[in-house]
PDB file of N, CA and C in Angstrom:
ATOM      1  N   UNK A   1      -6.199   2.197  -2.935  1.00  0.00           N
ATOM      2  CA  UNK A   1      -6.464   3.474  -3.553  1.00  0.00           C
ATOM      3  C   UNK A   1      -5.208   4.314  -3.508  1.00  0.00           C
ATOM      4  N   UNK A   2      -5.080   5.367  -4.779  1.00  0.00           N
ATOM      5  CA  UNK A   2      -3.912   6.133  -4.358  1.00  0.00           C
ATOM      6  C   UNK A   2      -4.833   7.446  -3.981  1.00  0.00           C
ATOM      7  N   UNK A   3      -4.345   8.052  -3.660  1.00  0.00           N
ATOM      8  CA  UNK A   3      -4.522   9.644  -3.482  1.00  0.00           C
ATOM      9  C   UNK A   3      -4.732  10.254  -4.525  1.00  0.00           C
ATOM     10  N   UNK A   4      -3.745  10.045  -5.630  1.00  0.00           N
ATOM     11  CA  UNK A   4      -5.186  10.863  -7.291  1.00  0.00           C
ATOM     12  C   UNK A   4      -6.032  10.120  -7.480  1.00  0.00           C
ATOM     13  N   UNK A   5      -6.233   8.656  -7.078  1.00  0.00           N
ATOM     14  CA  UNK A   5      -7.277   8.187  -7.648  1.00  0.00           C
ATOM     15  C   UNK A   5      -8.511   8.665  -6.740  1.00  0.00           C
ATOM     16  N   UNK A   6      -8.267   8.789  -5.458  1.00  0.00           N
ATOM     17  CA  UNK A   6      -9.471   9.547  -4.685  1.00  0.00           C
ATOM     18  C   UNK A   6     -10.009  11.412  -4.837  1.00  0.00           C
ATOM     19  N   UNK A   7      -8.784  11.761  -4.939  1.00  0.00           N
ATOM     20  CA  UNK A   7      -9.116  12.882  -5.468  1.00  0.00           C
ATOM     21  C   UNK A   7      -9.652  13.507  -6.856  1.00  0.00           C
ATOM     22  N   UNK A   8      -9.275  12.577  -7.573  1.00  0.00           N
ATOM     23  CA  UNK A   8     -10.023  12.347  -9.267  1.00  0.00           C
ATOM     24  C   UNK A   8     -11.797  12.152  -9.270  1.00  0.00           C
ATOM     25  N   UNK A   9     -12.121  10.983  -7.808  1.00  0.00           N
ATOM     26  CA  UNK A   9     -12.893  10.831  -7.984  1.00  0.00           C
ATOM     27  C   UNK A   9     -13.873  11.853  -6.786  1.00  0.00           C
ATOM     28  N   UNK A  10     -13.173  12.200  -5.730  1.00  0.00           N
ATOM     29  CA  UNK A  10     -14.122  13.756  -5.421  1.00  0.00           C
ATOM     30  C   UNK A  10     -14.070  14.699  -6.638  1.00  0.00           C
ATOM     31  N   UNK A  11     -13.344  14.762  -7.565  1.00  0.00           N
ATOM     32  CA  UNK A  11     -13.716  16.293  -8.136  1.00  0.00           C
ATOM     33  C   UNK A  11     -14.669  15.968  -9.137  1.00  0.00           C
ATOM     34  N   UNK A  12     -14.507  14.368  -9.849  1.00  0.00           N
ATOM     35  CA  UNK A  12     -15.826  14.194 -10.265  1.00  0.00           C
ATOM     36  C   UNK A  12     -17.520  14.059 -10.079  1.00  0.00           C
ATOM     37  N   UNK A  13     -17.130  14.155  -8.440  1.00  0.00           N
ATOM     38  CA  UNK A  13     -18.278  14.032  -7.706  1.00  0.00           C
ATOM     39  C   UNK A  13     -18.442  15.581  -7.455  1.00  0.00           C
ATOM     40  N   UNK A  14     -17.785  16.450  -8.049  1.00  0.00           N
ATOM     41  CA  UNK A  14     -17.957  17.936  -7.962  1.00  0.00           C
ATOM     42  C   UNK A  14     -17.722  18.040  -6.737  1.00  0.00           C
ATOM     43  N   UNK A  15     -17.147  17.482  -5.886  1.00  0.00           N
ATOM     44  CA  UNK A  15     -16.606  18.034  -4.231  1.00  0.00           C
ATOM     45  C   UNK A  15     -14.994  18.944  -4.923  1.00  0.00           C
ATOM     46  N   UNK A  16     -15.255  19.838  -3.893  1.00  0.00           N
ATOM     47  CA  UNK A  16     -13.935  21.358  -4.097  1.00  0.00           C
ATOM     48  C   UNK A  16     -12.952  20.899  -3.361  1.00  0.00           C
ATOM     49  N   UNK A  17     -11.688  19.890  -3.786  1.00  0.00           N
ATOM     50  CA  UNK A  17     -10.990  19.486  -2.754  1.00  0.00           C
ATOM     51  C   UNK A  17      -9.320  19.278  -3.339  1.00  0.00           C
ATOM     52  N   UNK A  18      -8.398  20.027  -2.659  1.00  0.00           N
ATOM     53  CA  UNK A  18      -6.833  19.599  -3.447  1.00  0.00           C
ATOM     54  C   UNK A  18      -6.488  18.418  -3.338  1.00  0.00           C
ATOM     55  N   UNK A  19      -5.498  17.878  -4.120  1.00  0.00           N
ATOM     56  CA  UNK A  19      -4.892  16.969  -3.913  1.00  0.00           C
ATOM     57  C   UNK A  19      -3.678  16.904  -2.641  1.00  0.00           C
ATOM     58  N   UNK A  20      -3.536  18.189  -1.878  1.00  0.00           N
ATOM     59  CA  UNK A  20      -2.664  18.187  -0.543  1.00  0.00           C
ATOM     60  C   UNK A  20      -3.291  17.796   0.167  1.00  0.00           C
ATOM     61  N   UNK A  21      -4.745  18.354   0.155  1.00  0.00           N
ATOM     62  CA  UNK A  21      -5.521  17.670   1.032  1.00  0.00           C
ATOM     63  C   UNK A  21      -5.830  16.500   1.016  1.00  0.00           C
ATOM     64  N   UNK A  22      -6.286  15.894  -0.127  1.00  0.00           N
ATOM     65  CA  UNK A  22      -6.448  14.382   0.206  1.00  0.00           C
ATOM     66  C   UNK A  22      -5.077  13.732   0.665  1.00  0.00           C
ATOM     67  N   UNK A  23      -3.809  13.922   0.195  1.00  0.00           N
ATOM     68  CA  UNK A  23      -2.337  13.300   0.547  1.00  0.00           C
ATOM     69  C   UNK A  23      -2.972  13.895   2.013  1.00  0.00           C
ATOM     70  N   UNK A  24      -2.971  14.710   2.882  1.00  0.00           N
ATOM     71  CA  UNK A  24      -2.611  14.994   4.297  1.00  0.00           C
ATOM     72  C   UNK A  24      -3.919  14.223   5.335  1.00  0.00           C
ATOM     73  N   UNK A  25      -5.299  14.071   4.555  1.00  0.00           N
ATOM     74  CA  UNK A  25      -5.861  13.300   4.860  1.00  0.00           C
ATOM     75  C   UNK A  25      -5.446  12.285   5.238  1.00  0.00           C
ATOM     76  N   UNK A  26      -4.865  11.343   4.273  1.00  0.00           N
ATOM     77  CA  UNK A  26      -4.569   9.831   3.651  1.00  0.00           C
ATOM     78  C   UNK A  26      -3.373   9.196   4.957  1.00  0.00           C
ATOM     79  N   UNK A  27      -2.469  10.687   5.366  1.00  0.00           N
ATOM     80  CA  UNK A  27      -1.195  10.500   5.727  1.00  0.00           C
ATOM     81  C   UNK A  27      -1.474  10.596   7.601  1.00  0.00           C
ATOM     82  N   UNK A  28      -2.717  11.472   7.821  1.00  0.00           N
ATOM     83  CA  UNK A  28      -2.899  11.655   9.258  1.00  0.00           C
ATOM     84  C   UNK A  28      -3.840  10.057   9.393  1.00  0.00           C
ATOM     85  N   UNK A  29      -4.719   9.545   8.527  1.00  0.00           N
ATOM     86  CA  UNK A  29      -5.084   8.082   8.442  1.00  0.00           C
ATOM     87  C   UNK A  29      -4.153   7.171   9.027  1.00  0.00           C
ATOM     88  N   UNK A  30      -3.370   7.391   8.060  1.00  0.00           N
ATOM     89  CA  UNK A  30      -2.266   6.279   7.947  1.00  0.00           C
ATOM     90  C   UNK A  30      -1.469   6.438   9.528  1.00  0.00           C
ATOM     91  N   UNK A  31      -1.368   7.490  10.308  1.00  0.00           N
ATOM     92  CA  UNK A  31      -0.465   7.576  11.165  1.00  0.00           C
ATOM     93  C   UNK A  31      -1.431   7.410  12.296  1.00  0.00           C
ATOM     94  N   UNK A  32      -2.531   7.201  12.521  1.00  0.00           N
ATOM     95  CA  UNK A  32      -3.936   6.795  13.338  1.00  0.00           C
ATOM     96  C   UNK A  32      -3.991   5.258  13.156  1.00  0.00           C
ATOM     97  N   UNK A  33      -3.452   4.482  12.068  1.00  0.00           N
ATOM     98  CA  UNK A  33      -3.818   3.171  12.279  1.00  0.00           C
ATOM     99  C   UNK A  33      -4.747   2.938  11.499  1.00  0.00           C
ATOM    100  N   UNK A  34      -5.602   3.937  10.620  1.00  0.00           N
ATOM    101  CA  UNK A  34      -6.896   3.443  10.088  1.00  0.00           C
ATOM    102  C   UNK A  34      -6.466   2.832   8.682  1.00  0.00           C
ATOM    103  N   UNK A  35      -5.235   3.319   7.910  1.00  0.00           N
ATOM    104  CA  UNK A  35      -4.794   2.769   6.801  1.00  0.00           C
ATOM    105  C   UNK A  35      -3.902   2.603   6.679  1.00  0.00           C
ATOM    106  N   UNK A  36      -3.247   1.693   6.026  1.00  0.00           N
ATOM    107  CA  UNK A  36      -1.774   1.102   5.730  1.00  0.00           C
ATOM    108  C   UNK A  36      -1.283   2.077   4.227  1.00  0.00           C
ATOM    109  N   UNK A  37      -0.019   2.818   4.480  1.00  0.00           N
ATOM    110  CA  UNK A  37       0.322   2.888   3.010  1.00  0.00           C
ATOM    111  C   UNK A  37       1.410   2.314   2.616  1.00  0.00           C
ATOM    112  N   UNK A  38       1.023   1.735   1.440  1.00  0.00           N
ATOM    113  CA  UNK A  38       1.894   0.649   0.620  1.00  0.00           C
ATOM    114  C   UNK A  38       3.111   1.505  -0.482  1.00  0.00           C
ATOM    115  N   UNK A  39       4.143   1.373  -0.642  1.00  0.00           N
ATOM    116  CA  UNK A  39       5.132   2.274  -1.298  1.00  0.00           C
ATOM    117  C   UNK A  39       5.218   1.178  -2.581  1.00  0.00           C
ATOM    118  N   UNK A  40       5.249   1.151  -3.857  1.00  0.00           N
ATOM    119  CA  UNK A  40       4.880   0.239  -5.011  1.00  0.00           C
ATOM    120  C   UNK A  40       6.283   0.714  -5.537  1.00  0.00           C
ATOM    121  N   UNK A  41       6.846   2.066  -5.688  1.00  0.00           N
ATOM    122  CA  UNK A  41       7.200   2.468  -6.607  1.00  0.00           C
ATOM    123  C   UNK A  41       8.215   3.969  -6.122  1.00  0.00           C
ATOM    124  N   UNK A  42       9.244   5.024  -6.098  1.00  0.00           N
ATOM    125  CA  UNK A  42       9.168   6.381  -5.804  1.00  0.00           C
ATOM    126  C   UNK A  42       7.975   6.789  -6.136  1.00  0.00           C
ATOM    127  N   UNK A  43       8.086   7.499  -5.133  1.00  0.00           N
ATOM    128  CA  UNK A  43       6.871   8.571  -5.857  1.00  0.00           C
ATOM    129  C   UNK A  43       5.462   7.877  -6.026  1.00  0.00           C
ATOM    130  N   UNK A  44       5.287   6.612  -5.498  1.00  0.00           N
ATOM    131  CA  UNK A  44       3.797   6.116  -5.782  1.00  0.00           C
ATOM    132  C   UNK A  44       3.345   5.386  -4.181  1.00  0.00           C
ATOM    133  N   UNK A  45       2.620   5.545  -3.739  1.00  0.00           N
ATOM    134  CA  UNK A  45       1.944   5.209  -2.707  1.00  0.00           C
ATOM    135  C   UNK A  45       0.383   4.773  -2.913  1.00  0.00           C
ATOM    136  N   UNK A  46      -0.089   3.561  -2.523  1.00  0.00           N
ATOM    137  CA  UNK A  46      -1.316   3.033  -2.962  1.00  0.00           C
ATOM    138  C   UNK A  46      -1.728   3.578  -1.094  1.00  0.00           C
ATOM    139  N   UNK A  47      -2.565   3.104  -1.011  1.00  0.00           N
ATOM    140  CA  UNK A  47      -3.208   3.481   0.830  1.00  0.00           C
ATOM    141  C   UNK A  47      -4.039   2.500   1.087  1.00  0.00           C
ATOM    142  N   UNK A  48      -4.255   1.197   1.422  1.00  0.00           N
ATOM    143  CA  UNK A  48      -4.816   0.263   2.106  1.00  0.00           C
ATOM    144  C   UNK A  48      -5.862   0.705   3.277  1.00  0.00           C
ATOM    145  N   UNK A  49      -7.486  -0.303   3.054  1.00  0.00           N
ATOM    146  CA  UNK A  49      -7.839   0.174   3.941  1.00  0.00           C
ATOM    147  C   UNK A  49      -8.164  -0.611   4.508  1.00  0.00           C
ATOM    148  N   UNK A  50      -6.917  -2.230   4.253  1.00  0.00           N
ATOM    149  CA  UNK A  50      -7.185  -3.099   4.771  1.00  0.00           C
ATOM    150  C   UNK A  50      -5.907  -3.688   5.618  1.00  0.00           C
ATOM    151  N   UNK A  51      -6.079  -3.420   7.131  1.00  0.00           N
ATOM    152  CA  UNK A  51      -4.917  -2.980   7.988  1.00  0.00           C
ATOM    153  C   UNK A  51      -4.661  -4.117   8.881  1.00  0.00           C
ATOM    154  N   UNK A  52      -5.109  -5.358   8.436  1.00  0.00           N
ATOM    155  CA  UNK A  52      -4.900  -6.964   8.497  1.00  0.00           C
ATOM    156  C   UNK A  52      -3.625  -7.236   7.994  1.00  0.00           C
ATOM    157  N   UNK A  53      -2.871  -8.248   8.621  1.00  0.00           N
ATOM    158  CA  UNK A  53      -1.770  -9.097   8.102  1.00  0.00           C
ATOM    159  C   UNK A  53      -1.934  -9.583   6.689  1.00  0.00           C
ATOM    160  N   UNK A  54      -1.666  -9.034   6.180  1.00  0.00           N
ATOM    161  CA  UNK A  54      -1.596  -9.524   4.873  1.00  0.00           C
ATOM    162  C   UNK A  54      -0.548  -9.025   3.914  1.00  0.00           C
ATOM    163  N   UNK A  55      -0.362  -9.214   2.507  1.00  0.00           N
ATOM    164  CA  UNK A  55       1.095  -9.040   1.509  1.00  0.00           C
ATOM    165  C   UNK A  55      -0.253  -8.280   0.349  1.00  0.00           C
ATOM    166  N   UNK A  56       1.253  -8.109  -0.986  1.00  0.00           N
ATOM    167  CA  UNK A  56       0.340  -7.326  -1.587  1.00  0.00           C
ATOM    168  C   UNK A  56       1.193  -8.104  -3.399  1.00  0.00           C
ATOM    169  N   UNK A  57      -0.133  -8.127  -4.025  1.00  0.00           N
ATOM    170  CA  UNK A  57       0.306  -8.337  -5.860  1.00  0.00           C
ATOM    171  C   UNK A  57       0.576  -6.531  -6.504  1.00  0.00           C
ATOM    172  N   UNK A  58       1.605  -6.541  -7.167  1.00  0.00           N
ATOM    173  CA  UNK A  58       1.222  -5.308  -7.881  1.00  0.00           C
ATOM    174  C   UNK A  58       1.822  -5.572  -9.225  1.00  0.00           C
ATOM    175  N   UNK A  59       0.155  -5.484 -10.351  1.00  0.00           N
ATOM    176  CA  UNK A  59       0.852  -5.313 -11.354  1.00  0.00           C
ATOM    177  C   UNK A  59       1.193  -4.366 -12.288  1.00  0.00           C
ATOM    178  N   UNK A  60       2.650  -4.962 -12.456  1.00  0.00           N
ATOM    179  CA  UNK A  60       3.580  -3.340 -13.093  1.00  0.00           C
ATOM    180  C   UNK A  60       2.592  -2.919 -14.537  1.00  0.00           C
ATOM    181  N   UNK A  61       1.988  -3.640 -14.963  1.00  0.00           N
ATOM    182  CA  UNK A  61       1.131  -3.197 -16.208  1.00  0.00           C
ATOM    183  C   UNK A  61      -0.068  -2.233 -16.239  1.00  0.00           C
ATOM    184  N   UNK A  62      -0.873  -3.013 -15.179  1.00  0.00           N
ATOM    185  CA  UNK A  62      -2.216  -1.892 -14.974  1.00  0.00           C
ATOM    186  C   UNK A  62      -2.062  -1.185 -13.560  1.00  0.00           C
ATOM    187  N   UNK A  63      -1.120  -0.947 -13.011  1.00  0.00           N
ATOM    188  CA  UNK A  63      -0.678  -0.427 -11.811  1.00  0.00           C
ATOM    189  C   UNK A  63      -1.416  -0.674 -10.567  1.00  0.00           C
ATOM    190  N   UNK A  64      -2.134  -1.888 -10.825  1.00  0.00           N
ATOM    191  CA  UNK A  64      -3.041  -2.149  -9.916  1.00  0.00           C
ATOM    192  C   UNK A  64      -2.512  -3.378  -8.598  1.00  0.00           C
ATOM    193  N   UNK A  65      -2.768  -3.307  -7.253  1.00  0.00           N
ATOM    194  CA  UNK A  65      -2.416  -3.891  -5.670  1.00  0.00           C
ATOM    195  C   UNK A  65      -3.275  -4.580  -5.086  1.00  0.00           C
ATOM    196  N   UNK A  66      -3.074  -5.949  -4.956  1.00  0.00           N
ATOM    197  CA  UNK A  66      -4.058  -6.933  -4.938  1.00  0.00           C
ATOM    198  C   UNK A  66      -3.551  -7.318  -3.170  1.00  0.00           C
ATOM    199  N   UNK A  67      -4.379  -8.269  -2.282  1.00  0.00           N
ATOM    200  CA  UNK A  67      -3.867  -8.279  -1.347  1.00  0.00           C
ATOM    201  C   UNK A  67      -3.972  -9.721  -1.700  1.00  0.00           C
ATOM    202  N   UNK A  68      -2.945 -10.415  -0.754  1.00  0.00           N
ATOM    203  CA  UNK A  68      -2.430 -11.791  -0.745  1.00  0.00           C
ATOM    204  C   UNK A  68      -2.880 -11.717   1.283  1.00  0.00           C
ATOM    205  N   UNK A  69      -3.523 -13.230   1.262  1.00  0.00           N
ATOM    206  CA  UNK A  69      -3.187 -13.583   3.138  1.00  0.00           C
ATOM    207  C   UNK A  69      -2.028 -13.846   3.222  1.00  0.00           C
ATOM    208  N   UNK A  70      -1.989 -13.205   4.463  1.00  0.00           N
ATOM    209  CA  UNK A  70      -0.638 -13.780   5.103  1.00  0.00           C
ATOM    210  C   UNK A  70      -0.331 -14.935   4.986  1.00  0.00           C
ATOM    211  N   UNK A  71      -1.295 -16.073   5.259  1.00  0.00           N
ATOM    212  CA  UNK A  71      -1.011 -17.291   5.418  1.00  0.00           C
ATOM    213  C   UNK A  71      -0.548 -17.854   4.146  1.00  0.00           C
ATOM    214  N   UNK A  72      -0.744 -17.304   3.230  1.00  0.00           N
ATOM    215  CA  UNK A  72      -0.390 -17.935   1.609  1.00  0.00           C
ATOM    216  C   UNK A  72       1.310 -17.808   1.164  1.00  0.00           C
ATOM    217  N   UNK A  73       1.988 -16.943   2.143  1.00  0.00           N
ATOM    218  CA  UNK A  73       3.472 -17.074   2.253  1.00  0.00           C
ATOM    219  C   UNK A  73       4.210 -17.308   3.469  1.00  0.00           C
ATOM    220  N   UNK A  74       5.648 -17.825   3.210  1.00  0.00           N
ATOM    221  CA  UNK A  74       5.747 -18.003   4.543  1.00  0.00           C
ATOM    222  C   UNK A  74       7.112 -17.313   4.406  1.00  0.00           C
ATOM    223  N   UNK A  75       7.590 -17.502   5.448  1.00  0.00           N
ATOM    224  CA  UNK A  75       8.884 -16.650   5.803  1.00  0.00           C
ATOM    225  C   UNK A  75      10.024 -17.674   6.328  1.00  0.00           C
ATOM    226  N   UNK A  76      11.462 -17.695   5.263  1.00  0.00           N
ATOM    227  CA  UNK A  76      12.231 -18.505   6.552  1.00  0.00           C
ATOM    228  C   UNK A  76      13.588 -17.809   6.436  1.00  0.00           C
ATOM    229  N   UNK A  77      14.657 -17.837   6.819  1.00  0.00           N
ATOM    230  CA  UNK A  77      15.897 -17.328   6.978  1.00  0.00           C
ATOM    231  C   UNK A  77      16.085 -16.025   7.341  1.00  0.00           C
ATOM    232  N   UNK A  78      15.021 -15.124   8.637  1.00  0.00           N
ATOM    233  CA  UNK A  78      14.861 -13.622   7.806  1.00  0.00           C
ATOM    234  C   UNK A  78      16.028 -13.281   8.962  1.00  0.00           C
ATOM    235  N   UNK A  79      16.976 -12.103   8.611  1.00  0.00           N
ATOM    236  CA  UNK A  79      18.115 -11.987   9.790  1.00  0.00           C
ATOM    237  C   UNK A  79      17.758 -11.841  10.989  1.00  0.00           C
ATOM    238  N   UNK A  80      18.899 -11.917  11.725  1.00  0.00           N
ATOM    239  CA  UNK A  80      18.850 -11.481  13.165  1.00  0.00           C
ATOM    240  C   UNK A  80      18.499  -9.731  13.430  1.00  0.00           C
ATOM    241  N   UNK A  81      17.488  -9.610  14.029  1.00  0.00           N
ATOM    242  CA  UNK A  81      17.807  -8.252  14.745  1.00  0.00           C
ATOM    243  C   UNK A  81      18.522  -8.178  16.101  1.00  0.00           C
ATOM    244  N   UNK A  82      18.897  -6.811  16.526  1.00  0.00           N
ATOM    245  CA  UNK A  82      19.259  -6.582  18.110  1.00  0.00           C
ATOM    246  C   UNK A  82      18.216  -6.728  19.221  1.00  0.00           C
ATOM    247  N   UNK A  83      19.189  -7.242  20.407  1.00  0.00           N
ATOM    248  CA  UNK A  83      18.133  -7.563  21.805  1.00  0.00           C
ATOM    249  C   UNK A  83      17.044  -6.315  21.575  1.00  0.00           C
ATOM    250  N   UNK A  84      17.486  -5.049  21.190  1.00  0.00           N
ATOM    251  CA  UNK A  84      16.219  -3.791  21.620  1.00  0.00           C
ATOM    252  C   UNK A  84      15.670  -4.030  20.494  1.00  0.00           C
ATOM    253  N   UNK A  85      15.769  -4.695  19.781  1.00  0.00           N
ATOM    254  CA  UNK A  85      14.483  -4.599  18.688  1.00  0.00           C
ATOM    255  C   UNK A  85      13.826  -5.912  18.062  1.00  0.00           C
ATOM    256  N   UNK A  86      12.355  -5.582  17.796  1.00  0.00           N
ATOM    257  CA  UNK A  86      11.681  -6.915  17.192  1.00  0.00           C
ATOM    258  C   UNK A  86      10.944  -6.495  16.360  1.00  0.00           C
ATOM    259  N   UNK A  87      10.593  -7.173  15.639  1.00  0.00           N
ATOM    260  CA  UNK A  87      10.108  -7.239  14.033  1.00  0.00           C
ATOM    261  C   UNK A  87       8.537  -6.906  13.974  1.00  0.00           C
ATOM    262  N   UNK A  88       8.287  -6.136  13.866  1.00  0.00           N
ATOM    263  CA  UNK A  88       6.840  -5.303  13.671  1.00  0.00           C
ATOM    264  C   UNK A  88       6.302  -5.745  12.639  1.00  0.00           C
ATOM    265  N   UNK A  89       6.478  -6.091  11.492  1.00  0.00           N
ATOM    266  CA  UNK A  89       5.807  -6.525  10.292  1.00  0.00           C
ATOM    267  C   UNK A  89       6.438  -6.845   9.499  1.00  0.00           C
ATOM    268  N   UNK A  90       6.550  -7.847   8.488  1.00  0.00           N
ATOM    269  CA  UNK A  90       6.962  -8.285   7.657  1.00  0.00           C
ATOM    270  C   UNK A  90       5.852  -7.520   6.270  1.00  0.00           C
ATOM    271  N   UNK A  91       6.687  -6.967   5.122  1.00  0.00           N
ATOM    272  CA  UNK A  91       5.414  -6.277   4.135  1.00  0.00           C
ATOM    273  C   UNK A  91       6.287  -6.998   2.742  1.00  0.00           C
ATOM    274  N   UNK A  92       5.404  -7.762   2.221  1.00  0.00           N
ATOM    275  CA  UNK A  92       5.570  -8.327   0.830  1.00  0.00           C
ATOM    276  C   UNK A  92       5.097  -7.845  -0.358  1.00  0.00           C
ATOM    277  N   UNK A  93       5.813  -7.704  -1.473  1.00  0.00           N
ATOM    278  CA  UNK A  93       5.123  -7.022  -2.419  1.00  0.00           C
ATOM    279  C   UNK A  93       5.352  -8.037  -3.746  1.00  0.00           C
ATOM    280  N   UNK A  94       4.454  -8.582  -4.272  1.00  0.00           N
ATOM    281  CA  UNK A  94       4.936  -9.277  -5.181  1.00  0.00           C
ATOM    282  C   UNK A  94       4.678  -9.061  -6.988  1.00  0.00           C
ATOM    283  N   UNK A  95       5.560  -8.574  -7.540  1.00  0.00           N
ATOM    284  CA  UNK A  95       5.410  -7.472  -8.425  1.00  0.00           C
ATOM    285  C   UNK A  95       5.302  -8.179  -9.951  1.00  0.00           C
ATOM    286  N   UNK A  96       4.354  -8.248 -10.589  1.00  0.00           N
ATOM    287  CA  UNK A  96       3.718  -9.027 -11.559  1.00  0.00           C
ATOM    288  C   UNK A  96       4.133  -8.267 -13.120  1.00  0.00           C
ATOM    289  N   UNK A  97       4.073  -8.739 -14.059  1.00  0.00           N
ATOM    290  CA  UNK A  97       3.973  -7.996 -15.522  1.00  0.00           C
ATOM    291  C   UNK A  97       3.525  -9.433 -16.698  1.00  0.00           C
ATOM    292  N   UNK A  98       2.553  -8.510 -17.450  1.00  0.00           N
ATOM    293  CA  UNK A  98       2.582  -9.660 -18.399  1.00  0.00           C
ATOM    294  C   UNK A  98       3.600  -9.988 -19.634  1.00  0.00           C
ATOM    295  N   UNK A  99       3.563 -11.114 -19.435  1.00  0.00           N
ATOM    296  CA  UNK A  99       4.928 -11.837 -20.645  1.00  0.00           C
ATOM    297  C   UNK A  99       4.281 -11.273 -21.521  1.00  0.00           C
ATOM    298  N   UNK A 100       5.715 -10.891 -22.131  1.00  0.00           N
ATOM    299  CA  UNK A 100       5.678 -10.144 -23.848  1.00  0.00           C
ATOM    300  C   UNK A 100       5.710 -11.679 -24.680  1.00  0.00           C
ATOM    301  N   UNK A 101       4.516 -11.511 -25.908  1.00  0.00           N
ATOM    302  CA  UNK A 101       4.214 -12.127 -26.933  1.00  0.00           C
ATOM    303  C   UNK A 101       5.160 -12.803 -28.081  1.00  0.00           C
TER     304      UNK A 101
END
């Protein structure tokens, strides 16, 4: 989900609600652990509310973020980090469009 798309759909549900608010919602979520947000684009953030190992499809046509298992890619050559640091997540985005005719 993005954040206009949730807020599009409270105001159609006639709930009285800004769109800061849903972004500050979405963003105190996201910093609790309850949702992942996915960056597609500047300026575009989808919000996952599925906070499992997993990768993501996005296609550039209908702007829509599909999730891929983890297990369906794999990872090899990825660099070295430093002794103080280790690799928290690997995030895949694999970015789709349909062939022109």
């Amino acid at each position: 989900m993005t954040a206009e798309s949730l807020h599009r759909e409270a105001v159609d549900a006639n709930i009285k609600v800004s769109l800061a608010t849903v972004y500050n919602a979405l963003n105190q979520f996201n910093k609790a652990g309850l949702l992942r947000e996915i960056v597609v684009e500047a300026g575009r953030s989808h919000f996952d509310t599925n906070i499992s190992d997993h990768h993501h499809i996005f296609d550039e046509d209908t702007r829509e973020l599909t999730d891929i298992k983890a297990g369906q890619i794999t990872m090899a050559g990825l660099p070295e980090v430093s002794d103080e640091q280790e690799v928290s997540r690997i995030d895949v985005i694999l970015r789709v469009k349909h062939k022109n005719n």
